[in-house]
Protein backbone atom coordinates (compact mmCIF):
# COMPACT_ATOMS: atom_id res chain seq x y z
CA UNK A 1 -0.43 -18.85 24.16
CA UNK A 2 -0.71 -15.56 25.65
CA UNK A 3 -0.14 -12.36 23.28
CA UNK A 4 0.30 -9.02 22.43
CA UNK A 5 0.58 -6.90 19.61
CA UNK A 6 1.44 -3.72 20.52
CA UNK A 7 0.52 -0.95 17.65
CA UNK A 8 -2.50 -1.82 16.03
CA UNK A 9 -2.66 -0.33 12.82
CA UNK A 10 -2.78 -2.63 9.28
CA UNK A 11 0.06 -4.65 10.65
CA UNK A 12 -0.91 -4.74 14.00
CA UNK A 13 -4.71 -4.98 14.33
CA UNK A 14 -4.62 -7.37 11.87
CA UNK A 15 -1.93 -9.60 13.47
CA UNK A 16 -4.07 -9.56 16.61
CA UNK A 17 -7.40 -10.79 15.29
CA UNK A 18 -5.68 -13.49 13.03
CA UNK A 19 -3.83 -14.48 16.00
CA UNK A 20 -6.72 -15.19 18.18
CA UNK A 21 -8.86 -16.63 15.37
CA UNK A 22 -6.05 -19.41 15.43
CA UNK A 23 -6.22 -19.82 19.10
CA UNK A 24 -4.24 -17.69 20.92
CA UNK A 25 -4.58 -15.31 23.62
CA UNK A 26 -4.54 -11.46 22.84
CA UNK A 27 -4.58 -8.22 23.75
CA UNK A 28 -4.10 -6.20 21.20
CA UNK A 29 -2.76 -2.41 22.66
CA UNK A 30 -2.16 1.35 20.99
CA UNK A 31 -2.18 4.77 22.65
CA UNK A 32 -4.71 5.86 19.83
CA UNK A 33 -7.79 6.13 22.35
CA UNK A 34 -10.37 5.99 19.72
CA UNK A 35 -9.15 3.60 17.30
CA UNK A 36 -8.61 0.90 20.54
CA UNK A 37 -12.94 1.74 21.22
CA UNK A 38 -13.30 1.51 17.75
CA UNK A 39 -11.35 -2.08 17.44
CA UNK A 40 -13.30 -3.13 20.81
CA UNK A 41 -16.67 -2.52 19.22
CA UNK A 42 -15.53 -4.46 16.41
CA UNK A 43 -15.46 -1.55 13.86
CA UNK A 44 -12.73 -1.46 11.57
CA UNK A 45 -10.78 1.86 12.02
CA UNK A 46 -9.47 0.97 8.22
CA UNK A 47 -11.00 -0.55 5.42
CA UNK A 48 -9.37 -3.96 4.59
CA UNK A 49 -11.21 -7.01 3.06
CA UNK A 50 -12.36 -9.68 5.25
CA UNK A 51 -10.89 -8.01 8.43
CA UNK A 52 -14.10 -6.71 9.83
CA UNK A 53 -15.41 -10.99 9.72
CA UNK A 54 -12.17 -11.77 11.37
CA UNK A 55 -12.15 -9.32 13.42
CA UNK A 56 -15.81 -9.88 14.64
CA UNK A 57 -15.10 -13.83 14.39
CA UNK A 58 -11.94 -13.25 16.95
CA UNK A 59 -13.79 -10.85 19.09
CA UNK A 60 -16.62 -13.18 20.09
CA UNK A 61 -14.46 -16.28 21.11
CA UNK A 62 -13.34 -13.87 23.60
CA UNK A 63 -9.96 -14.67 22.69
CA UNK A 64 -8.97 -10.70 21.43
CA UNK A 65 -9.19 -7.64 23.73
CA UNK A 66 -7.58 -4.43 23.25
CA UNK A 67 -6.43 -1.44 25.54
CA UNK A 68 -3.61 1.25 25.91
CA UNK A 69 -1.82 -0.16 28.87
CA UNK A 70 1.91 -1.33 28.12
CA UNK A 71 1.99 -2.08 31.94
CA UNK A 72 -1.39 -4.60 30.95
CA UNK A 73 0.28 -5.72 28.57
CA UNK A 74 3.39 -7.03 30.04
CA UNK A 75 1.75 -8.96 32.95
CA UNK A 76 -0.49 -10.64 29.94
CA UNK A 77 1.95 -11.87 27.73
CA UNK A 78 4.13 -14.75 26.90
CA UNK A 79 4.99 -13.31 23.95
CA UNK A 80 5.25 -9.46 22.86
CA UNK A 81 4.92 -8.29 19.42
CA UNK A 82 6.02 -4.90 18.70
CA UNK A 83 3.79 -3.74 15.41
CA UNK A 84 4.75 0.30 15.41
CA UNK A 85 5.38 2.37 12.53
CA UNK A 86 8.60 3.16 11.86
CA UNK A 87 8.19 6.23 9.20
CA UNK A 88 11.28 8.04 7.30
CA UNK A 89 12.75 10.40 9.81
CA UNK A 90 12.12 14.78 9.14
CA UNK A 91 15.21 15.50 6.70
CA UNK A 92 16.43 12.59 6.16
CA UNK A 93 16.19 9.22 4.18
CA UNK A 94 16.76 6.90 7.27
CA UNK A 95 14.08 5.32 9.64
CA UNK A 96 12.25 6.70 12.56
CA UNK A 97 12.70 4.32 15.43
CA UNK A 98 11.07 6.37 17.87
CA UNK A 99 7.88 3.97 18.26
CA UNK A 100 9.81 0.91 17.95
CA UNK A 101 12.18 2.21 20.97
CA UNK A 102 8.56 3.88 23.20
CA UNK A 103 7.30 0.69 23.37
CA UNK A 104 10.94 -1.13 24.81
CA UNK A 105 11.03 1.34 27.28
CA UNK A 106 7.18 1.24 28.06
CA UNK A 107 7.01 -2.75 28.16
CA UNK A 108 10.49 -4.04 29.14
CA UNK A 109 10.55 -2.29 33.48
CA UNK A 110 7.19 -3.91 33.87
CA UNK A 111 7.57 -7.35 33.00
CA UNK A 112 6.80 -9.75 35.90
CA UNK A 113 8.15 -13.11 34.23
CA UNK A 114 10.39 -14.09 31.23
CA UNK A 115 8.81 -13.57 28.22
CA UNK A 116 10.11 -13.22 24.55
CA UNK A 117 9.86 -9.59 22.47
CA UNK A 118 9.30 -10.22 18.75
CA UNK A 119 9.82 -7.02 16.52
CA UNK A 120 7.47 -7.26 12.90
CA UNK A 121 8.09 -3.57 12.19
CA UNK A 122 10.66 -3.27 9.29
CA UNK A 123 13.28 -1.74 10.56
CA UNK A 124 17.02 -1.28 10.04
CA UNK A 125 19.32 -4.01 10.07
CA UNK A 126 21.22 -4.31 13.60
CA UNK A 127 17.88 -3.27 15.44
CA UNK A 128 17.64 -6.36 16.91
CA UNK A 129 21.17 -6.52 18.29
CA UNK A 130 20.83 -2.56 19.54
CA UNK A 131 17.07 -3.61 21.25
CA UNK A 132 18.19 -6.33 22.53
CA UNK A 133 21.42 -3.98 24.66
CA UNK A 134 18.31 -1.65 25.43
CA UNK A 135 16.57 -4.61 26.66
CA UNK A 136 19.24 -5.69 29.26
CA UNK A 137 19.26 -2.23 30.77
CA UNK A 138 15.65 -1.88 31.64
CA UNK A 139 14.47 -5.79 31.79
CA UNK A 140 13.94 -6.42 36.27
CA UNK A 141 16.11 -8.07 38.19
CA UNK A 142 15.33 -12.16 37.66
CA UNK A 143 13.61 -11.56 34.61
CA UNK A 144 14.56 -12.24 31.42
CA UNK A 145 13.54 -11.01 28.42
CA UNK A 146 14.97 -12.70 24.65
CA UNK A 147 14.43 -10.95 21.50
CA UNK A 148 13.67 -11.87 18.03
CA UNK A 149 12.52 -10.84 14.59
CA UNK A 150 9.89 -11.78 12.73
CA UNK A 151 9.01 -9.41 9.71
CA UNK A 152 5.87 -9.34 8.28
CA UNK A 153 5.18 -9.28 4.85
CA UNK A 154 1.66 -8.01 4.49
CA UNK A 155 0.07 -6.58 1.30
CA UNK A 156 -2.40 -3.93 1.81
CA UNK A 157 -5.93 -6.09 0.81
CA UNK A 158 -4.42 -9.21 1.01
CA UNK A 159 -3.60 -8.61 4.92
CA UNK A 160 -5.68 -11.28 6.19
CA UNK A 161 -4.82 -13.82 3.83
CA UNK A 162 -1.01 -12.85 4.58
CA UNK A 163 -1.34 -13.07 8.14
CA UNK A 164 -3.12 -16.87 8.03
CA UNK A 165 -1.70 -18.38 4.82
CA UNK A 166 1.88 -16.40 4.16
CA UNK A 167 4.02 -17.32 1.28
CA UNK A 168 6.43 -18.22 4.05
CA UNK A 169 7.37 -17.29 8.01
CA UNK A 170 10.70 -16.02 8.71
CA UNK A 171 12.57 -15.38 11.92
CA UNK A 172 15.76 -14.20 13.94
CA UNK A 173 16.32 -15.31 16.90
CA UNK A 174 19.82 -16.04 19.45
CA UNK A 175 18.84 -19.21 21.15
CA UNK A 176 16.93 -22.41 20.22
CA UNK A 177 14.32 -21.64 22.98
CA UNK A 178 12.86 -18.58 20.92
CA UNK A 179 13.22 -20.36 17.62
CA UNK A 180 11.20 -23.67 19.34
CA UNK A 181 8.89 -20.59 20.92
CA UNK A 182 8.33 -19.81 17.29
CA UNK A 183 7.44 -22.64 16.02
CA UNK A 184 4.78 -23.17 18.60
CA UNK A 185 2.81 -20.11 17.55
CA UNK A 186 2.88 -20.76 14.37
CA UNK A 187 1.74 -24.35 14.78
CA UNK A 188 -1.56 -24.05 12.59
CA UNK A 189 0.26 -22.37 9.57
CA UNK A 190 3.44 -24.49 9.80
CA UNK A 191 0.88 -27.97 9.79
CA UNK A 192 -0.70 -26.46 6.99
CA UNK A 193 2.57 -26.42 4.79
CA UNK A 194 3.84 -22.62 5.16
CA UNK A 195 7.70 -22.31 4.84
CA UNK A 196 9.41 -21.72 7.89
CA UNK A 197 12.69 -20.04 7.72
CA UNK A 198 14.87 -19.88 11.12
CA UNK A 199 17.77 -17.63 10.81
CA UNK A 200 19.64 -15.24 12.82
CA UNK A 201 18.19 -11.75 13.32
CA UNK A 202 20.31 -9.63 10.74
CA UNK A 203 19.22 -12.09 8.20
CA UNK A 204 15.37 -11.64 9.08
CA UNK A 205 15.38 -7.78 9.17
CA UNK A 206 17.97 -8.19 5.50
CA UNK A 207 14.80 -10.14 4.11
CA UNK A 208 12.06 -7.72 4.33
CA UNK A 209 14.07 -4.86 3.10
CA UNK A 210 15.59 -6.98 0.29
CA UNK A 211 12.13 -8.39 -0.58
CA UNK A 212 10.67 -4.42 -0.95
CA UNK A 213 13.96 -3.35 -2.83
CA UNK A 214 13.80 -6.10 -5.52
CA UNK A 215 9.87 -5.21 -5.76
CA UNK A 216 10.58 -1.88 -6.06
CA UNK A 217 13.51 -2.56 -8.89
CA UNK A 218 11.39 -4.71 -11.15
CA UNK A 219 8.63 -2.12 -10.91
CA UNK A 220 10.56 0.65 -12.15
CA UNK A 221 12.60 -1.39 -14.29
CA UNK A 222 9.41 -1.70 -16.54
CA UNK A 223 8.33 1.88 -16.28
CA UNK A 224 11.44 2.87 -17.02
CA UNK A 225 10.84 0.44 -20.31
CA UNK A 226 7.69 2.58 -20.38
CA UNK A 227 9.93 5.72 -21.20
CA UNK A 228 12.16 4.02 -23.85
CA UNK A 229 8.76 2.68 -25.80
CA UNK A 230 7.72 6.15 -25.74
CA UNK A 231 10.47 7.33 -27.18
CA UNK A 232 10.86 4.73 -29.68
CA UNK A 233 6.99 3.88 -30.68
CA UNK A 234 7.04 0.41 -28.84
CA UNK A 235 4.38 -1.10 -26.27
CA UNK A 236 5.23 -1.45 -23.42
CA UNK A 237 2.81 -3.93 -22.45
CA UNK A 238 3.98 -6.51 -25.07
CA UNK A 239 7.26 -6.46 -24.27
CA UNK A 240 6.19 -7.01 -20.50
CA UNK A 241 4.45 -9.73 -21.92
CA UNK A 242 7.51 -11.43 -23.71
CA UNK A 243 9.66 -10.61 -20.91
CA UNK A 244 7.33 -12.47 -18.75
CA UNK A 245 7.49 -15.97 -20.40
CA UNK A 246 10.92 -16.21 -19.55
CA UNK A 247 11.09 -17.81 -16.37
CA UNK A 248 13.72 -16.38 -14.62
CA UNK A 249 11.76 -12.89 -14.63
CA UNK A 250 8.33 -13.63 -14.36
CA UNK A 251 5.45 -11.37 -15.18
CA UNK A 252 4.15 -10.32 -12.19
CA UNK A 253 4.65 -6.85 -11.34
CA UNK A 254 5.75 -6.02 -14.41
CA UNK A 255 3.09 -3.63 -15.16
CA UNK A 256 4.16 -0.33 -16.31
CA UNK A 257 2.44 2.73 -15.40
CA UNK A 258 2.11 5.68 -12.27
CA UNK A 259 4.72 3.19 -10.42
CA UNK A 260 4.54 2.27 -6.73
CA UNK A 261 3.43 4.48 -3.37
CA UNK A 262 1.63 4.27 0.21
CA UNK A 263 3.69 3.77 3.48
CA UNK A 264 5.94 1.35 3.47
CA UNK A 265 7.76 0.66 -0.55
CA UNK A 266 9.03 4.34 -1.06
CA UNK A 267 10.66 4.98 2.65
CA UNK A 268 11.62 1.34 3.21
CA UNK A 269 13.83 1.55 0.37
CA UNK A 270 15.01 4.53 1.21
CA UNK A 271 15.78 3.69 4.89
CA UNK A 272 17.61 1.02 2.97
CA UNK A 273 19.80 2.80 1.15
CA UNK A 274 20.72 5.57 4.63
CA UNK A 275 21.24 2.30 6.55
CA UNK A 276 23.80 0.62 3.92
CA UNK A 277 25.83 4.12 4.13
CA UNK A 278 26.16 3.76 7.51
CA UNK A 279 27.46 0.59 7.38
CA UNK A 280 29.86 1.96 4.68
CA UNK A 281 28.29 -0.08 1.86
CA UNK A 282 26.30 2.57 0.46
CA UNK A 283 27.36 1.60 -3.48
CA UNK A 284 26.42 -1.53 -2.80
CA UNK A 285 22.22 -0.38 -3.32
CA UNK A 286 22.89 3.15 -5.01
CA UNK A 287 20.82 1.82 -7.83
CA UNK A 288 17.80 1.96 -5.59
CA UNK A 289 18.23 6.15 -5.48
CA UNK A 290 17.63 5.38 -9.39
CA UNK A 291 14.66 3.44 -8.64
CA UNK A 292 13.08 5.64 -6.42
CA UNK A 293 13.80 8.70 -8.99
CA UNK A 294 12.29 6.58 -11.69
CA UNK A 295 8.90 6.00 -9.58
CA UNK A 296 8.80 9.81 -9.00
CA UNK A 297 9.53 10.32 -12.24
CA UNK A 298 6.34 8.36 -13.56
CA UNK A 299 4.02 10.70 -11.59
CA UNK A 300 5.84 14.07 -13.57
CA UNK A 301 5.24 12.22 -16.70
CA UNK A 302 1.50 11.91 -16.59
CA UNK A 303 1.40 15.12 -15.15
CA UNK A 304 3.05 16.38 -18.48
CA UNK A 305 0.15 14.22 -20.53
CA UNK A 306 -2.43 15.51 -18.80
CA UNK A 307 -0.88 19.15 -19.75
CA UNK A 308 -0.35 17.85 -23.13
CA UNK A 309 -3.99 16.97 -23.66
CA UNK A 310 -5.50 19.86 -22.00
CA UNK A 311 -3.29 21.66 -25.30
CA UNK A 312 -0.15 23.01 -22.91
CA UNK A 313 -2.71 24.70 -20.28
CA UNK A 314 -5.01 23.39 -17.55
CA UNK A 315 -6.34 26.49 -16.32
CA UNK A 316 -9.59 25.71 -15.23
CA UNK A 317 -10.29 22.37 -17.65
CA UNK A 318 -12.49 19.92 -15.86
CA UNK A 319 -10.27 17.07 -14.87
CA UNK A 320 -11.70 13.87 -13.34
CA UNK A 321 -9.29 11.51 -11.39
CA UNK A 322 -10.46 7.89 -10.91
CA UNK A 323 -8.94 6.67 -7.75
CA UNK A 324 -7.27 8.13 -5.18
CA UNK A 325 -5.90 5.50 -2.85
CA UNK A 326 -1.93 4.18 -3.81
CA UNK A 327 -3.55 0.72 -4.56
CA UNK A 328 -7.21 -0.57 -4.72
CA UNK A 329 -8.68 -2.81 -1.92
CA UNK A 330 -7.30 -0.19 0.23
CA UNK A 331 -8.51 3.08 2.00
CA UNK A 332 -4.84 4.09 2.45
CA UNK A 333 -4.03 7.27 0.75
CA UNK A 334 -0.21 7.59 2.33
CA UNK A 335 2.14 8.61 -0.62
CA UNK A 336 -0.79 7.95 -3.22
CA UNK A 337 0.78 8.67 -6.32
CA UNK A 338 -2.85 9.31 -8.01
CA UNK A 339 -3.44 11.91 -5.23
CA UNK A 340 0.11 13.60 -6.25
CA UNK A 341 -1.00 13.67 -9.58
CA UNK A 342 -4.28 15.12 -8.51
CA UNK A 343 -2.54 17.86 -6.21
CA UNK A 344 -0.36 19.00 -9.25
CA UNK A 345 -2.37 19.17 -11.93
CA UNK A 346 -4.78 21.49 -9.36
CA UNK A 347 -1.55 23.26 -8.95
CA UNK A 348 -1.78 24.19 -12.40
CA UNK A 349 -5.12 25.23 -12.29
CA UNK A 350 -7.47 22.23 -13.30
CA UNK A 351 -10.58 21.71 -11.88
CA UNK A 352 -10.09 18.62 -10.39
CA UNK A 353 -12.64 16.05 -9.14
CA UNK A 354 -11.36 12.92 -7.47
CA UNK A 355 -13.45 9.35 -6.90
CA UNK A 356 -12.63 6.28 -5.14
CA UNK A 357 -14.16 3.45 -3.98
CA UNK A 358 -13.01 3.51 -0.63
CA UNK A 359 -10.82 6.66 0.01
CA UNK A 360 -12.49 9.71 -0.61
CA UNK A 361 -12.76 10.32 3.24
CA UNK A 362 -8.92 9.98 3.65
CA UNK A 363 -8.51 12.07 0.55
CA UNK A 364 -10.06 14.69 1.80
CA UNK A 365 -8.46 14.77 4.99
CA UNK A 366 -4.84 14.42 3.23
CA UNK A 367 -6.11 17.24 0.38
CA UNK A 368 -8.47 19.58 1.49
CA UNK A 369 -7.70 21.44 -1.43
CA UNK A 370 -9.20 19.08 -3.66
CA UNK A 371 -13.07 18.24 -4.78
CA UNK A 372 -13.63 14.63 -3.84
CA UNK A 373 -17.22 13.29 -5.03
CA UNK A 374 -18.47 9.97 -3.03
CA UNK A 375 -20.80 9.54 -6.32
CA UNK A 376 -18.93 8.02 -9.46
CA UNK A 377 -21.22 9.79 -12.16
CA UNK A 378 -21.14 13.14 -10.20
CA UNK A 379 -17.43 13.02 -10.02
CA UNK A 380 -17.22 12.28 -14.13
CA UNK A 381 -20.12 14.75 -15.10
CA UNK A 382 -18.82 17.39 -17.68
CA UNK A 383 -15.08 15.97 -17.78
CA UNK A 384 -12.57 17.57 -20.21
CA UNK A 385 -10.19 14.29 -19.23
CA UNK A 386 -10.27 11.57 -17.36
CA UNK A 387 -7.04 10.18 -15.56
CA UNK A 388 -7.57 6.36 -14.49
CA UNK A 389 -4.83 6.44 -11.78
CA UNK A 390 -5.95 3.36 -9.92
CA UNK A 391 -6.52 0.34 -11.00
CA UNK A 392 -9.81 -0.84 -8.78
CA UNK A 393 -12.25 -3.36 -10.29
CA UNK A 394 -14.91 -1.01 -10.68
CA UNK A 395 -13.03 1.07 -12.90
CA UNK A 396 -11.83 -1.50 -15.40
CA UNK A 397 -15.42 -2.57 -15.54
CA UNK A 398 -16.79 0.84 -16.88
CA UNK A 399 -19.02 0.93 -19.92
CA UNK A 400 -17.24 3.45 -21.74
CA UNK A 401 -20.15 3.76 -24.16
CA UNK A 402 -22.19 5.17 -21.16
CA UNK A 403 -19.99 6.89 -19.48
CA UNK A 404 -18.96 9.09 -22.87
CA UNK A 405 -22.33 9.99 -22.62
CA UNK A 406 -21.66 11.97 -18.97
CA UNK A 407 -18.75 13.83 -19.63
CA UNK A 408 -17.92 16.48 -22.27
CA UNK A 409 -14.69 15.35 -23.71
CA UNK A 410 -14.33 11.41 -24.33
CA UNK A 411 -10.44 11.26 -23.57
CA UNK A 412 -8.66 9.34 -21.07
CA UNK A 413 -5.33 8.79 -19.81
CA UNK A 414 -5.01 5.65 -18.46
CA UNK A 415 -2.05 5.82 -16.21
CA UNK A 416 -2.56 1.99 -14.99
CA UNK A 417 -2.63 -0.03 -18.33
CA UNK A 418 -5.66 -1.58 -16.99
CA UNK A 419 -8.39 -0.82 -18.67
CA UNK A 420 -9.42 -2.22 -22.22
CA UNK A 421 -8.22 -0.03 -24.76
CA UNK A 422 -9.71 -1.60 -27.71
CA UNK A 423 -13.19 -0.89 -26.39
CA UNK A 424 -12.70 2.11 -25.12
CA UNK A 425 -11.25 3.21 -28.57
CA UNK A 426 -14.12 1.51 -29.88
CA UNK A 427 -16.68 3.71 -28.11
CA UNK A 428 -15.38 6.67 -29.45
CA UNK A 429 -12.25 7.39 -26.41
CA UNK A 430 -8.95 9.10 -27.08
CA UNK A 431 -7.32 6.58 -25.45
CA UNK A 432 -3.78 7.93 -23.88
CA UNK A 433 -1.06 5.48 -21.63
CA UNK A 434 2.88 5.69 -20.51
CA UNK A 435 4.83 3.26 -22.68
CA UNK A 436 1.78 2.93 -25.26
CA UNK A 437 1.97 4.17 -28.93
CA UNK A 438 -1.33 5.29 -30.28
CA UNK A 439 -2.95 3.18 -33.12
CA UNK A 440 -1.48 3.64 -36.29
CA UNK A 441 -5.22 5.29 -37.60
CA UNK A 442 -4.98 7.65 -34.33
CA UNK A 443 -1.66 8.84 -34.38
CA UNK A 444 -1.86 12.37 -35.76
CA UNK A 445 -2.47 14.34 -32.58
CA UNK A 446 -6.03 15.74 -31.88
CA UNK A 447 -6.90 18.18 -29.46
CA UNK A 448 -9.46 18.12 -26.94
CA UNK A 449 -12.90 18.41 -28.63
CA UNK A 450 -16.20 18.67 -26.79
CA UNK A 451 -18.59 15.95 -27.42
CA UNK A 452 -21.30 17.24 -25.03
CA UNK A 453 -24.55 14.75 -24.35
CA UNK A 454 -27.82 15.91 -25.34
CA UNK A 455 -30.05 16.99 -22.99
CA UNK A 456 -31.89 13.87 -22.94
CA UNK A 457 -29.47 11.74 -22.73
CA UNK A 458 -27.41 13.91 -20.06
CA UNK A 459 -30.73 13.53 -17.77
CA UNK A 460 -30.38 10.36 -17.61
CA UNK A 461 -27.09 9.58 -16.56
CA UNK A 462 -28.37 6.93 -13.35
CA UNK A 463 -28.15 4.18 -15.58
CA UNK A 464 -24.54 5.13 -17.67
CA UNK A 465 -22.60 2.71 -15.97
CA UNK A 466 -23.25 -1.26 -15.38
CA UNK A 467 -26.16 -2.05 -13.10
CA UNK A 468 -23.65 -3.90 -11.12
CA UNK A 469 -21.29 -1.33 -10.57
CA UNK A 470 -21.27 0.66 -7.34
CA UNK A 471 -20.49 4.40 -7.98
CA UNK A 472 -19.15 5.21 -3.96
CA UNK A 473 -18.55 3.66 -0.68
CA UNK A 474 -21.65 2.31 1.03
C-alpha cells in the first residue's frame, strides 16, 4: 500500500521505516529541513536501537523516501498517518493540537482521490470526531476522506520492536471499510499473532491515555511506598518484591526510585486530567494530580539527600551525576528527571558533572549551565558524591572497587535501586537509596570523608572500570 507518515520524529520516523521494511510504500514527510536530509542519508537524527539497520534496510528496497511536501504527500498516499507532537499547551495542563490540526489543513485541500487519515498522536478524546468535522470542510469536491485512530504505543528503545511485534494493534474507526483498510496494513503483524482490537474512535484515543495513567499510578504508587519505608525503616524493594508475586499486581514497574519523565508520561496524564474537566468528569482521575505530585516529589527528595550528604551545604562539593537521559537506551533528555536533579543541586552551588551514554549532546543543549563530560572516568574524577540517576547497563556494571579509586569520597546515592548494593558496600561505598534503610552496622550517620587515591594509583585510572565497559558515546 501506499503511505505516509507525516511528522517524523520517534513515533514517526520510526513508523515509516518499519512500515516499508514490511512492504509498504512510504514517504515519510516533516517541515524539519535537516532532520528529512538527515533521514534521507540514512542517519539517524536520534539515537534508538536497531533503527539506524531498519532504517538503512528500508531505505535500500527503495520502498521509504522522505520530503516536506504535504501537497507530495497527498497525491502519494492511500493512507495518511498523522505522527505530530502534541505537547502540553503554555499555561495550561491540556494538549497542544496545533500540529495535529497544521497537518489537516495542509493535507486534506490537496487530496486528489479518497484516501483514509489515521491519527497515532495521543491526543484528547473526541479528536477524532472534531478532525473528522474539520475534515468535511476542507476535503475537494468528489473526494472523500474517512478518519480513524490508531494510537501507538511505543517505548523509547524498544521503538522498533513496538512498531513490528506490538503487544497488540488497536483502532477507531466509523465504517467497516477503514476497519477492513486496517487490517490490510497490518497483514504481516496480524498473521504473526498480534492482537487486533477494532473499536470505535473514543475508545482508541481512551486506551492510550488510560494505558499511560495506570503506568503512571503504579509507578508512583511504589515510590510513594518508597516514602512510607523511609519513614518507618522498611525496604522498599522487598516489599515490591512480595507485592509482585501476587498476580493481580505484577512486578513490573514497580521499581521505586527518581519516578517517571521524558515527553509523553508527565503531560499525557496531565492532558488527561484538563480533558476529563472539560467533559465535567474531572473527579473521576483527580488522583492522577496526586500521581503526578508524587513523581515530582521523588526528584525534591533526592535533591534533599544529596544536601543531606554533602552535611546541609553543597556549595561548591564535587557532585557527579550518572545519566542524564529520562530512561537509558535513549538520547532523549525531555523532562529528564536526572537532569532536574542535576539543575538543582547546581542551583545550590555543587559542582556538578553529568555523564551519559548517549545524551550528553542533548544535555548540553537543554543545560548549558551544566559540565557534561563525554568520558566516564573524567566525569567521576575527584567526586565528593555520586548520584546514579539512570539506570543504563553500563552503570550497573561498574566495578566499584575501581572506580573508589577515582573519586575522593566513596558515597553514592543510588536514586534507581539498580545497582548492587551489597558490593558496592562491600568495596568500601556509603551506599544511600529512596525507600532503603541502611544496614543495621551502617546506620549511625557518617559524614562525607575524603578517601583520596594515591598518586599512583590516581595515574592510572584508564583501567578503573571493566575492560568491557565503554566510558562515552562512540
Amino acid at each position: 500500500m501506499r503511505l505516509t507518515v507525516i511528522g517524523t520524529g520517534y513515533l514517526g520516523a520510526v513508523h515509516a521505516a518499519c512500515m516499508a521494511d514490511i512492504g509498504h510504500d512510504v514517504l515519510g514527510v516533516d517541515v524539519d529541513t535537516e532532520k528529512i536530509a538527515a533521514l534521507t542519508e540514512g542517519r539517524p537524527p536520534f539515537y534508538e536501537p536497531g533503527f539506524d539497520e531498519v532504517l538503512t534496510r528500508a531505505l535500500a528496497s527503495g520502498r521509504l523516501r522522505f520530503g516536506t511536501s504535504l501537497r507530495e504527500a497527498a497525491v502519494h498516499g492511500e493512507v495518511h498517518f498523522i505522527c505530530v507532537g502534541t505537547p502540553q499547551q503554555a499555561g495550561s495542563h491540556a494538549a497542544d493540537l496545533r500540529y495535529v490540526d497544521a497537518v489537516v489543513d495542509g493535507l486534506v485541500p490537496h487530496l486528489p482521490a479518497s484516501c483514509l487519515v489515521v491519527g497515532k498522536s495521543t491526543v484528547p478524546v473526541g479528536t477524532t470526531a472534531r478532525l473528522t468535522a474539520r475534515i468535511a470542510g476542507l476535503v475537494p469536491t468528489g473526494v472523500r476522506a474517512d478518519m480513524a485512530w490508531n494510537p501507538e504505543f511505543l517505548r523509547e528503545g524498544f521503538a522498533v520492536e513496538d512498531t513490528l511485534r506490538p503487544d497488540r494493534i488497536v483502532v477507531g474507526t466509523v465504517g467497516r471499510e477503514s476497519d477492513v483498510t486496517l487490517r490490510r496494513l497490518y497483514a504481516p503483524m496480524l498473521d504473526a499473532g498480534v492482537p487486533y482490537i477494532g473499536t470505535d474512535p473514543s475508545t482508541a484515543e481512551l486506551v492510550k491515555v488510560a494505558a499511560n495513567s495506570f503506568l503512571a499510578t503504579k509507578i508512583s504508587f511504589i515510590n510513594a511506598m518508597a516514602e512510607v519505608c523511609d519513614a518507618a525503616g522498611a525496604d522498599v524493594v522487598t516489599l515490591a518484591n512480595a507485592l509482585g508475586h501476587d498476580t493481580r499486581i505484577g512486578r513490573r514497574f514497580l521499581n521505586a526510585g527518581l519516578g517517571f519523565g521524558g515527553g509523553c508520561l508527565p503531560k499525557d496524564i496531565r492532558a488527561f486530567t484538563a480533558r476529563a474537566r472539560e467533559l465535567g468528569v474531572g473527579p473521576a482521575v483527580a488522583f492522577l494530580d496526586q500521581v503526578d505530585e508524587i513523581n515530582e516529589r521523588q526528584r525534591t527528595r533526592t535533591v534533599e539527600l544529596a544536601r543531606q550528604l554533602a552535611g546541609g551545604d553543597l556549595t561548591n562539593r564535587r557532585v557527579t551525576v550518572l545519566g542524564a537521559t529520562f530512561k537509558p537506551n535513549s538520547d532523549d533528555v525531555r523532562d529528564s528527571p536526572a537532569l532536574a536533579v542535576a539543575a538543582a543541586l547546581h542551583r545550590q552551588g555543587a559542582d556538578i558533572r553529568v555523564h551519559d551514554p548517549e545524551g550528553t549532546a542533548n544535555a548540553r543543549r537543554a543545560h548549558p549551565e551544566l559540565r557534561c563530560e563525554d568520558d566516564l572516568l573524567t566525569a567521576c574524577q575527584g567526586a565528593e558524591l555520586v548520584l546514579h540517576l539512570t539506570e543504563w547497563e553500563q552503570y550497573r556494571e561498574l566495578d566499584p572497587v575501581k572506580l573508589a579509586r577515582v573519586v575522593r569520597t566513596p558515597v553514592v546515592v543510588d536514586a534507581r535501586n539498580a545497582l548492587p548494593h551489597d558490593e558496592w558496600r562491600a568495596a568500601g561505598w556509603t551506599v544511600k537509596a529512596l525507600g532503603r534503610p541502611a544496614p543495621a552496622a551502617a546506620r549511625p550517620g557518617k559524614p562525607l570523608r575524603a578517601t583520596i587515591a594515591s598518586p599512583a594509583v590516581e595515574a592510572d585510572h584508564t583501567n578503573l572500570l571493566s575492560p568491557a565497559l565503554p566510558t562515552g558515546r562512540a
